[in-house]
C-alpha atoms as a PDB file:
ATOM      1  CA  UNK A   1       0.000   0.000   0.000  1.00  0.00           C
ATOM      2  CA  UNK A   2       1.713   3.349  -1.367  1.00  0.00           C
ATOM      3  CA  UNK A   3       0.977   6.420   1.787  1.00  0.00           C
ATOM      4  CA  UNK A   4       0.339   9.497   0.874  1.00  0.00           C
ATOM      5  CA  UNK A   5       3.590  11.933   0.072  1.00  0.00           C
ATOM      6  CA  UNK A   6       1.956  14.662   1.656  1.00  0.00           C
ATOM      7  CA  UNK A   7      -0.843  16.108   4.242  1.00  0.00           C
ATOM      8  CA  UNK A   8      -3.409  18.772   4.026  1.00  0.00           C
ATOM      9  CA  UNK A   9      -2.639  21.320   6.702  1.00  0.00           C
ATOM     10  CA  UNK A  10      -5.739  22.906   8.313  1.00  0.00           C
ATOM     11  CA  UNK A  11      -5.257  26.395   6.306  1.00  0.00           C
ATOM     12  CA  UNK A  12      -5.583  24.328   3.261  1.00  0.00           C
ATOM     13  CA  UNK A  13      -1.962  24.425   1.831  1.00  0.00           C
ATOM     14  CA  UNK A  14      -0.078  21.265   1.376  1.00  0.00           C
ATOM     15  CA  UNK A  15       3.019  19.543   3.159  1.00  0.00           C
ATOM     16  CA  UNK A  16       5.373  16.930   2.101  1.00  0.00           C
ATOM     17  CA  UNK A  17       5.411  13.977   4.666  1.00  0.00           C
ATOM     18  CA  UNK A  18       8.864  13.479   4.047  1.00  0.00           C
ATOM     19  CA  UNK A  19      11.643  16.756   4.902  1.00  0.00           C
ATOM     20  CA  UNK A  20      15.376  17.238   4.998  1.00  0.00           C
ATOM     21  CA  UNK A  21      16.483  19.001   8.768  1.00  0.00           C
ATOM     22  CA  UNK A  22      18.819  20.702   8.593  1.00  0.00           C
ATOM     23  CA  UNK A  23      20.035  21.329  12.041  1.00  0.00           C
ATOM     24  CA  UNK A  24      24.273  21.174  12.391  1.00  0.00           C
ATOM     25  CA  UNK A  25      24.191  21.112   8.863  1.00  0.00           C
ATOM     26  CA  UNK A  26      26.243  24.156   7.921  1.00  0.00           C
ATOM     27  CA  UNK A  27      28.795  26.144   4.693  1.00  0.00           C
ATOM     28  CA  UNK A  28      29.441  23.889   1.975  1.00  0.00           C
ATOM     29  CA  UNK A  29      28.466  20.482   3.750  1.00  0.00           C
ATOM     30  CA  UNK A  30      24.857  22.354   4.132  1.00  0.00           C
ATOM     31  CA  UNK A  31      25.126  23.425   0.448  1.00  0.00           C
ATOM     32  CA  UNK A  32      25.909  20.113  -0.731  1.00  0.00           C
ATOM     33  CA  UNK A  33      23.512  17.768   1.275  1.00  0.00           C
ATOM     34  CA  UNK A  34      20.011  20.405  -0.034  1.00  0.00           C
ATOM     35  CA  UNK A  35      21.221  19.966  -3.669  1.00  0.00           C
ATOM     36  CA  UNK A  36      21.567  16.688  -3.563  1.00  0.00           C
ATOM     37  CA  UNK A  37      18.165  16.093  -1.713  1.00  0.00           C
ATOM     38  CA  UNK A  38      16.246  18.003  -4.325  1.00  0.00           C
ATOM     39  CA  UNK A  39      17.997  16.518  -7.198  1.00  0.00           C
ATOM     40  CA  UNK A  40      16.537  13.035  -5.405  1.00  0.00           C
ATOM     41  CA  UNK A  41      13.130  15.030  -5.261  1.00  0.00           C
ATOM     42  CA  UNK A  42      13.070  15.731  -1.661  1.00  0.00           C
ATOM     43  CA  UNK A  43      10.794  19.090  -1.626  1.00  0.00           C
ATOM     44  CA  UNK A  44      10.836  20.145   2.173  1.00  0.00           C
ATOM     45  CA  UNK A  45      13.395  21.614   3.598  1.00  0.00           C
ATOM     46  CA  UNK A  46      13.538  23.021   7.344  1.00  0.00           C
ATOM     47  CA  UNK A  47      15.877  25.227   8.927  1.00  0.00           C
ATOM     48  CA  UNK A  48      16.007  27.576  11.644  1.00  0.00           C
ATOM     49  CA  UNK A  49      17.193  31.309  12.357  1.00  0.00           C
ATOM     50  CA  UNK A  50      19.299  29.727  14.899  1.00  0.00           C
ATOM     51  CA  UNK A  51      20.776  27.097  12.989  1.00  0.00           C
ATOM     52  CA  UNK A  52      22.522  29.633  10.733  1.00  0.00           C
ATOM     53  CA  UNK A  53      22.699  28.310   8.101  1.00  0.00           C
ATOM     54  CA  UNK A  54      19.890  29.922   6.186  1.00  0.00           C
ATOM     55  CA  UNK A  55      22.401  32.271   3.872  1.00  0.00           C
ATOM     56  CA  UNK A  56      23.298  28.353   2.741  1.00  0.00           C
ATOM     57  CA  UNK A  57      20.042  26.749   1.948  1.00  0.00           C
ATOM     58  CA  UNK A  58      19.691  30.093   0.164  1.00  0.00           C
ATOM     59  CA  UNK A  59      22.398  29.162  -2.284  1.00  0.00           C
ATOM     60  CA  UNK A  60      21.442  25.722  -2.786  1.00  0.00           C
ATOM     61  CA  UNK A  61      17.660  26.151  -3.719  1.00  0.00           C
ATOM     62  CA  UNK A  62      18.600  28.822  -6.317  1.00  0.00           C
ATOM     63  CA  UNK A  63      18.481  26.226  -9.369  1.00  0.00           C
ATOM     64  CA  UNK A  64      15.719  24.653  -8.015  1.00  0.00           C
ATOM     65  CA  UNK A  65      11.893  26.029  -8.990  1.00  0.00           C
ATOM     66  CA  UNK A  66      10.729  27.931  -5.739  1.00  0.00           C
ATOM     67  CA  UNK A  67       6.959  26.922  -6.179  1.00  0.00           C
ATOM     68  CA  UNK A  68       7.561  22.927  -6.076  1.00  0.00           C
ATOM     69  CA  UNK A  69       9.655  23.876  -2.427  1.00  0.00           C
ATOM     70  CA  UNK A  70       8.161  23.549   1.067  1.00  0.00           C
ATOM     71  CA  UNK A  71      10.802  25.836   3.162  1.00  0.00           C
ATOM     72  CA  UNK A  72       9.986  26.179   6.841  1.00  0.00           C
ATOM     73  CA  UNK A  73      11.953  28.075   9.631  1.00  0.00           C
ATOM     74  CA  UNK A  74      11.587  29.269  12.870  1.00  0.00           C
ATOM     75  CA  UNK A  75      11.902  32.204  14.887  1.00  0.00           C
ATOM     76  CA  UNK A  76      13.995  32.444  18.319  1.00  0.00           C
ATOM     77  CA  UNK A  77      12.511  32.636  21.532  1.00  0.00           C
ATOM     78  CA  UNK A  78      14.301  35.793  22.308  1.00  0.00           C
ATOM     79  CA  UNK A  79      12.892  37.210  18.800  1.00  0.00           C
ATOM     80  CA  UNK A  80       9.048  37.067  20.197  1.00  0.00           C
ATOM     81  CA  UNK A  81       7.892  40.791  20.618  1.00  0.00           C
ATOM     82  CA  UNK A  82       6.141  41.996  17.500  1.00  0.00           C
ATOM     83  CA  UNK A  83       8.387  43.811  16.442  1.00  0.00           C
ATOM     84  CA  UNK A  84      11.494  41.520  16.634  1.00  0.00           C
ATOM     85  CA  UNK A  85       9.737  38.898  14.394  1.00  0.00           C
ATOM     86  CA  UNK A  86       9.069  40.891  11.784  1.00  0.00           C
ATOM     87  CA  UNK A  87      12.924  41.854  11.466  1.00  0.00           C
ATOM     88  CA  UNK A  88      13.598  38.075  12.328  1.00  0.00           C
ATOM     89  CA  UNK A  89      11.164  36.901   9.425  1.00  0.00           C
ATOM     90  CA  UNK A  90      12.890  40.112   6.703  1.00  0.00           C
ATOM     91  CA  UNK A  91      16.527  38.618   7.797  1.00  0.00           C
ATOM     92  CA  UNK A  92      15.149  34.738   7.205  1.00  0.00           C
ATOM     93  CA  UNK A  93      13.467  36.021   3.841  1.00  0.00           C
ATOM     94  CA  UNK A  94      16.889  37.860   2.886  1.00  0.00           C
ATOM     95  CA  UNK A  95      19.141  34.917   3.923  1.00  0.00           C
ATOM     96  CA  UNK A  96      17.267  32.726   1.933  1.00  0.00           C
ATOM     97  CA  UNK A  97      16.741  34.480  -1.212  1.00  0.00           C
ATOM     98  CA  UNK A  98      12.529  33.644  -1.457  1.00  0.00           C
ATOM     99  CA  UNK A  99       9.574  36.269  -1.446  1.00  0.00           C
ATOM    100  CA  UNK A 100       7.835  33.548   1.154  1.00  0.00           C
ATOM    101  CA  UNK A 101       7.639  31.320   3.671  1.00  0.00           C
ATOM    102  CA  UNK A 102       5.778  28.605   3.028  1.00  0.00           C
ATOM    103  CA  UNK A 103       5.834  27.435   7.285  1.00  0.00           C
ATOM    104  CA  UNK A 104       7.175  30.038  10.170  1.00  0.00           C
ATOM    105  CA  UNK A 105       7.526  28.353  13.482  1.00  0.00           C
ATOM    106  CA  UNK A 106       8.002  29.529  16.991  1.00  0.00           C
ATOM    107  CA  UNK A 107      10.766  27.600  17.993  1.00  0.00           C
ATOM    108  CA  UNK A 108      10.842  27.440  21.522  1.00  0.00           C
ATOM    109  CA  UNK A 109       8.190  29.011  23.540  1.00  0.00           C
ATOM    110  CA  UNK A 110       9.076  32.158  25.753  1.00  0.00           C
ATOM    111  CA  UNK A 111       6.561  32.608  28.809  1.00  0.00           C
ATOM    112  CA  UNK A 112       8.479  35.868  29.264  1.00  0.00           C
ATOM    113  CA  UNK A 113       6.357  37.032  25.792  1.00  0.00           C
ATOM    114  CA  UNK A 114       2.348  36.972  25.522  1.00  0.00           C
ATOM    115  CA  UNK A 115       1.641  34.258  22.755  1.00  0.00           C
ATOM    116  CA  UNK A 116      -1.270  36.946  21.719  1.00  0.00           C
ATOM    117  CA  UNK A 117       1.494  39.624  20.858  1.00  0.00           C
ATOM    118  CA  UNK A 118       3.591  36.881  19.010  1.00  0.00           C
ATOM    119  CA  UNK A 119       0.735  35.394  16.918  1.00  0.00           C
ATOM    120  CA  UNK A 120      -0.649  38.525  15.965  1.00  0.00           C
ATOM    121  CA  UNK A 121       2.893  39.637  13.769  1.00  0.00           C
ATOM    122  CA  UNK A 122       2.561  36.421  12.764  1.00  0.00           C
ATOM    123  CA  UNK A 123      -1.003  36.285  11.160  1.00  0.00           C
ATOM    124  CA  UNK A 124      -0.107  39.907  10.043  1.00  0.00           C
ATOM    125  CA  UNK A 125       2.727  38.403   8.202  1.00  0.00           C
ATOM    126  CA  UNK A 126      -0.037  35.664   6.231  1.00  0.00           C
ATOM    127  CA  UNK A 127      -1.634  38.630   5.315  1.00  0.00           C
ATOM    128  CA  UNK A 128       0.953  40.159   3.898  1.00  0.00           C
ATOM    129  CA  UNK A 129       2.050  36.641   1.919  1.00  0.00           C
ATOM    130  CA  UNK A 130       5.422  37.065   3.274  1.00  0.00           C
ATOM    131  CA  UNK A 131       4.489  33.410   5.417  1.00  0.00           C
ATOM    132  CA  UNK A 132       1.871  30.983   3.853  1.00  0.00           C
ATOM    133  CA  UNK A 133       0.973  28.962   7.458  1.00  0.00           C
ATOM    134  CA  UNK A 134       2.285  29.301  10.990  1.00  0.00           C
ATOM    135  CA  UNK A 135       2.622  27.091  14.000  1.00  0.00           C
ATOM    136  CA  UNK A 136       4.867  26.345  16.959  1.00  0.00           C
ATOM    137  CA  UNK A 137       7.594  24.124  18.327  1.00  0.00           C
ATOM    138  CA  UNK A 138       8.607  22.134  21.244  1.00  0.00           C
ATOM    139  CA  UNK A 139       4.877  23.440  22.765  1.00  0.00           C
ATOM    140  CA  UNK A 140       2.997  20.788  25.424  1.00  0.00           C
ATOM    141  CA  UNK A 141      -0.600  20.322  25.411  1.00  0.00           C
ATOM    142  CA  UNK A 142      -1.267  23.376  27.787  1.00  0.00           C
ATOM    143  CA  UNK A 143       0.733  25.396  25.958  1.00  0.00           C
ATOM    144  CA  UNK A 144      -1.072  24.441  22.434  1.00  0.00           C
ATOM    145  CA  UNK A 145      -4.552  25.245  24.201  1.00  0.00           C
ATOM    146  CA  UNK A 146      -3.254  28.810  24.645  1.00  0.00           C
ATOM    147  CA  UNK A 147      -1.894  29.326  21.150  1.00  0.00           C
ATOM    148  CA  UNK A 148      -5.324  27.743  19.462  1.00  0.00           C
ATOM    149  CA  UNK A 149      -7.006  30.729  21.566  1.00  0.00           C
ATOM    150  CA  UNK A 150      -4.763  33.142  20.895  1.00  0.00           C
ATOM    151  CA  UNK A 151      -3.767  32.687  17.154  1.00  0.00           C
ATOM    152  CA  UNK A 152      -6.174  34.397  14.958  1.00  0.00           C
ATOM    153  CA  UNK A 153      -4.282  32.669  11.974  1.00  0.00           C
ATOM    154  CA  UNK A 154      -4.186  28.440  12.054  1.00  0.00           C
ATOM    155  CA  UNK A 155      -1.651  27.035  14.171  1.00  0.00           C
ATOM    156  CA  UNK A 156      -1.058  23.951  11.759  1.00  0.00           C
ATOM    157  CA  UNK A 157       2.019  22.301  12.805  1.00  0.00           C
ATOM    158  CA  UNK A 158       3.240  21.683  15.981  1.00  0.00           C
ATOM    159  CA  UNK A 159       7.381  20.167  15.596  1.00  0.00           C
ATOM    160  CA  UNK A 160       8.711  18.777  18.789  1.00  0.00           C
ATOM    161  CA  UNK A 161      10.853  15.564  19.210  1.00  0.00           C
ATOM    162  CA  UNK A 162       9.855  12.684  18.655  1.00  0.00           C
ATOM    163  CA  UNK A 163      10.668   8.694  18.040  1.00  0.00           C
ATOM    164  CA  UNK A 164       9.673   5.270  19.118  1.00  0.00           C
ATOM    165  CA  UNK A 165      11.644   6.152  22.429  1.00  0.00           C
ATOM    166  CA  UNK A 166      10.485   9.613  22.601  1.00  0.00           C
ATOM    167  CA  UNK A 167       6.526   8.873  22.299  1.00  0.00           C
ATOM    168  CA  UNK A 168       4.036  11.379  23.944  1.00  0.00           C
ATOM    169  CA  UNK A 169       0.540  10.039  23.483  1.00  0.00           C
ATOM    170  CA  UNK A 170      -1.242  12.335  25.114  1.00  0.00           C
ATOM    171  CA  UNK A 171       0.567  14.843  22.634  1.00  0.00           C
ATOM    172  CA  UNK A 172       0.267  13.016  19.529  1.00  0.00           C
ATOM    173  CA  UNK A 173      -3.555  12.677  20.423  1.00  0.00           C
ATOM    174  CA  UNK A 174      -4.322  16.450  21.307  1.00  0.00           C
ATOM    175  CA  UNK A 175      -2.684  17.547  18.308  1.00  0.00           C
ATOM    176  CA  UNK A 176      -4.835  15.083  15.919  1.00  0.00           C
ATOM    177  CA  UNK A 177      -7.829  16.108  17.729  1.00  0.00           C
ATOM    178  CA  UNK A 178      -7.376  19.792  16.140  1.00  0.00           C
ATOM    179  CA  UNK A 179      -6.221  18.988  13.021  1.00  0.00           C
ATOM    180  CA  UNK A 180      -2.288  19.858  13.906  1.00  0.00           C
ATOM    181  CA  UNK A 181       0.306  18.140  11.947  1.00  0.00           C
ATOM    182  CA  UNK A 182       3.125  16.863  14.627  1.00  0.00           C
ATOM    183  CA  UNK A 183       5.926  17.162  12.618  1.00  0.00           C
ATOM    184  CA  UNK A 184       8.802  15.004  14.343  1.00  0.00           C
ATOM    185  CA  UNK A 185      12.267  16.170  14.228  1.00  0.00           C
ATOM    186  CA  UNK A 186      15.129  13.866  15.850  1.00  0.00           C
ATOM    187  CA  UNK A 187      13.173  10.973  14.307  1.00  0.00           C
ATOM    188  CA  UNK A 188      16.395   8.960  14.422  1.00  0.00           C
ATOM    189  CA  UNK A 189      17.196  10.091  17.607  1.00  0.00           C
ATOM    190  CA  UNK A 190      20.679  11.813  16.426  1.00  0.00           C
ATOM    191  CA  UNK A 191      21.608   8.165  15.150  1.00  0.00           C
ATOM    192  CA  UNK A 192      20.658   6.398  19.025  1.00  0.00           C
ATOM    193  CA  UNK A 193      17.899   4.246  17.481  1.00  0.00           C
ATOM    194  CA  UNK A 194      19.542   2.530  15.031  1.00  0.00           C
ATOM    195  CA  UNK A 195      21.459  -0.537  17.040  1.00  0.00           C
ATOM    196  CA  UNK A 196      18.075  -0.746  18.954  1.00  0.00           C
ATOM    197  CA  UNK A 197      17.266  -4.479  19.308  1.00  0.00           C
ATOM    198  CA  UNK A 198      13.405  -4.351  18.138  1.00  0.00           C
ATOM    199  CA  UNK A 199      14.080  -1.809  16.014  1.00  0.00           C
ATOM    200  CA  UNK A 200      16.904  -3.823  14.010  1.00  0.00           C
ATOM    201  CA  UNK A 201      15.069  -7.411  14.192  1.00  0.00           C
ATOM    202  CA  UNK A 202      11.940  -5.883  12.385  1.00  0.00           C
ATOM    203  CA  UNK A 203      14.712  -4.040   9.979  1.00  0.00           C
ATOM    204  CA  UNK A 204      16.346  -7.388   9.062  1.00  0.00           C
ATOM    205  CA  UNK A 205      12.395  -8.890   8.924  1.00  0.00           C
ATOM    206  CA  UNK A 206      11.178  -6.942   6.345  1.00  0.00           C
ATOM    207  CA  UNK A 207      14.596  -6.127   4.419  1.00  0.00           C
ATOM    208  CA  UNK A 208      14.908  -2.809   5.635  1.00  0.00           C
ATOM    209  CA  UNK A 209      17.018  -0.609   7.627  1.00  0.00           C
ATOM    210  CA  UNK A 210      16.585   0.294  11.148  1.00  0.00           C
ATOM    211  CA  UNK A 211      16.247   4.002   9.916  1.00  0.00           C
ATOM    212  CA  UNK A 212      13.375   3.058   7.348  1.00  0.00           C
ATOM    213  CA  UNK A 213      11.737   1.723  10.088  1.00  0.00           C
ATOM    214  CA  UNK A 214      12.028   4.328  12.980  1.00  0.00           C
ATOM    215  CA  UNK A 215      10.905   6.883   9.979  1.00  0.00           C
ATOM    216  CA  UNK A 216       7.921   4.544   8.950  1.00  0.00           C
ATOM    217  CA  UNK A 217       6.986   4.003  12.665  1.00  0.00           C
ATOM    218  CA  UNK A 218       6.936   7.796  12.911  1.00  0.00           C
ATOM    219  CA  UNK A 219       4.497   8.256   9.108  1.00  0.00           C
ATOM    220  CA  UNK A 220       1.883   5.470  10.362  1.00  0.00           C
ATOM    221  CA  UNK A 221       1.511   7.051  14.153  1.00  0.00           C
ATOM    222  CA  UNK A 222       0.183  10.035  11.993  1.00  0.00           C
ATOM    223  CA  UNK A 223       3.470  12.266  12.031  1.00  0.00           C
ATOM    224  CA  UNK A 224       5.276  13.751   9.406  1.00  0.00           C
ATOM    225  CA  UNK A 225       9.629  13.312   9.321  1.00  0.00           C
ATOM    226  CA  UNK A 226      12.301  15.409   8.864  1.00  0.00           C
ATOM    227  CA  UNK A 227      15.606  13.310   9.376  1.00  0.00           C
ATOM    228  CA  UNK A 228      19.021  15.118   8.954  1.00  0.00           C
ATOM    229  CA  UNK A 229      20.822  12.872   6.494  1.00  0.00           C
ATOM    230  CA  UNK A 230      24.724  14.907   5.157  1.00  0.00           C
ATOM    231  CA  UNK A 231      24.970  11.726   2.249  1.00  0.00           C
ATOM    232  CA  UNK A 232      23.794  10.874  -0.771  1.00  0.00           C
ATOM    233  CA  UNK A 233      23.458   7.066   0.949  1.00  0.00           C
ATOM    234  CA  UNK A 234      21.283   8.552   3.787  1.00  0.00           C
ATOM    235  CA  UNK A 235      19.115  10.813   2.122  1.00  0.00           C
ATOM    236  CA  UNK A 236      18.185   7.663  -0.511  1.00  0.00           C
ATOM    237  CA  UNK A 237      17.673   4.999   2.194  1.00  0.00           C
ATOM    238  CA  UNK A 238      15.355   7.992   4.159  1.00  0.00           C
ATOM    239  CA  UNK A 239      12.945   8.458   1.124  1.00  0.00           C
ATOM    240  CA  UNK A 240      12.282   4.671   0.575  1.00  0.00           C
ATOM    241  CA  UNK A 241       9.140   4.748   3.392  1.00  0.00           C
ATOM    242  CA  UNK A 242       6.696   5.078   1.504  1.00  0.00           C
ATOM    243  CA  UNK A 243       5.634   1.946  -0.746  1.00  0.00           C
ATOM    244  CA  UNK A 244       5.551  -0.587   1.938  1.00  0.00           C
ATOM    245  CA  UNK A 245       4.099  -1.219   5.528  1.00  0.00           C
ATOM    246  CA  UNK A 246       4.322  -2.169   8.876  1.00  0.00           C
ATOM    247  CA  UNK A 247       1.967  -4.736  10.467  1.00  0.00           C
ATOM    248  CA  UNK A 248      -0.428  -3.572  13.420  1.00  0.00           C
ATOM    249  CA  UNK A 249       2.094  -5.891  15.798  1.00  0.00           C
ATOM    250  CA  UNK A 250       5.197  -4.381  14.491  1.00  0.00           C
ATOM    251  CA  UNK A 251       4.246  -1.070  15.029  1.00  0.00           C
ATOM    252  CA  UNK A 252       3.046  -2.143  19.127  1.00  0.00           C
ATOM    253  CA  UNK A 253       5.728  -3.929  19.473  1.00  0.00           C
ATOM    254  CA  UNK A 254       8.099  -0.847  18.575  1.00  0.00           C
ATOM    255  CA  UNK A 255       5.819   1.659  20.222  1.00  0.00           C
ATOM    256  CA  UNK A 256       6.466  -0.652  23.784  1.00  0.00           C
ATOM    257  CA  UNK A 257      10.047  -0.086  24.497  1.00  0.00           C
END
């Protein structure tokens, strides 16, 4: 059974399942690894004001047609106040060479900053088209109830970490029950996964690799990925998760460690 390659978010614009991070990835290894992944089709690419490395993501979409991309970033918690996320969204724009962005996150949340004052340059930047869809990061379930009331744009995503070790139900459940993509970053757990014992038995099972199947895990709990992979190797093996699937007791038994 093929799954679908991307999601509907609840403003209506479309997501790739399936995204390169980009986090440590800086200068020419950065370069390199984005070319290559959208010469292998990849689409979505997420990065971060603080990963700085947005000037280099810049240079590697150039030859690549800006309307097929999905480019999300996010804006530090220090960079909150109105005013400082409008500069922080101009110097993200400028860095990466695009009109748009097509997702702006809050990255971490700041309880030293009303959400309300936040959100609102953010749905004033939708308005102006310079962001297509906002959301949040690393936000809990309390935190997501405040940002649903005080978001006058759609908070569609919410990205926080997360992996068959890292699994928060109650999280994963809240978000589906307002239509908010999770978007797991870490899926791999920065490489920890992948000599887990379940985790490698149902590799060898079904022919796969223990990354294939943390990523798949992720896809079929209702998430969408976006693995850091530097080589050509990686970002290959990452994209084959699609055209196959794993069985009801493969997926408990990996969700139970």
């Amino acid at each position: 059974m093929s799954q679908q390659r991307d999601r509907i978010l609840r403003d209506g614009h479309r997501i790739p399942v399936l995204g390169l991070g980009t986090w440590n990835l800086t200068g020419s290894r950065c370069v390199t690894a984005v070319k290559k992944a959208l010469e292998l089709g990849y689409r979505h690419i997420d990065t971060a004001e603080a990963y700085g490395n947005q000037a280099e993501i810049g240079d590697a979409i150039k030859a690549f047609d800006r309307s097929k991309l999905f480019l999300t970033s996010k804006v530090r918690p220090n960079h909150l106040h109105y005013d400082d996320i409008y500069k922080a969204c101009e110097t993200t724009l400028r860095d990466l060479d695009t009109s748009y962005l097509d997702l702006y996150l809050i990255h971490w949340p700041n309880p030293s900053i009303p959400l309300k004052e936040s959100f609102k340059a953010l749905k004033e930047l939708v308005d102006q088209g310079k962001v297509r869809s906002v959301g949040v990061s690393n936000f809990e379930v309390d935190l997501l109830k405040e940002s649903l009331e005080a978001s006058r744009a759609p908070v569609t995503v919410n990205q926080v970490k997360f992996h068959p070790l890292s699994y928060d139900e109650e999280l994963l459940e809240f978000c589906q029950s307002k239509d908010i993509v999770l978007t797991a970053y870490s899926p791999l757990g920065r490489g920890s996964l992948l000599s887990q014992g379940t985790l490698v038995n149902v590799a060898k099972s079904l022919g796969k690799t223990p990354a294939q199947i943390c990523l798949k895990w992720c896809l079929q709990k209702g998430a969408i990925v976006i693995p850091k992979a530097g080589s050509e190797e990686h970002l290959r093996e990452n994209m084959d998760i699609f055209d196959w699937q794993l069985s009801e007791e493969d997926m408990k038994r990996i969700g139970s460690q």
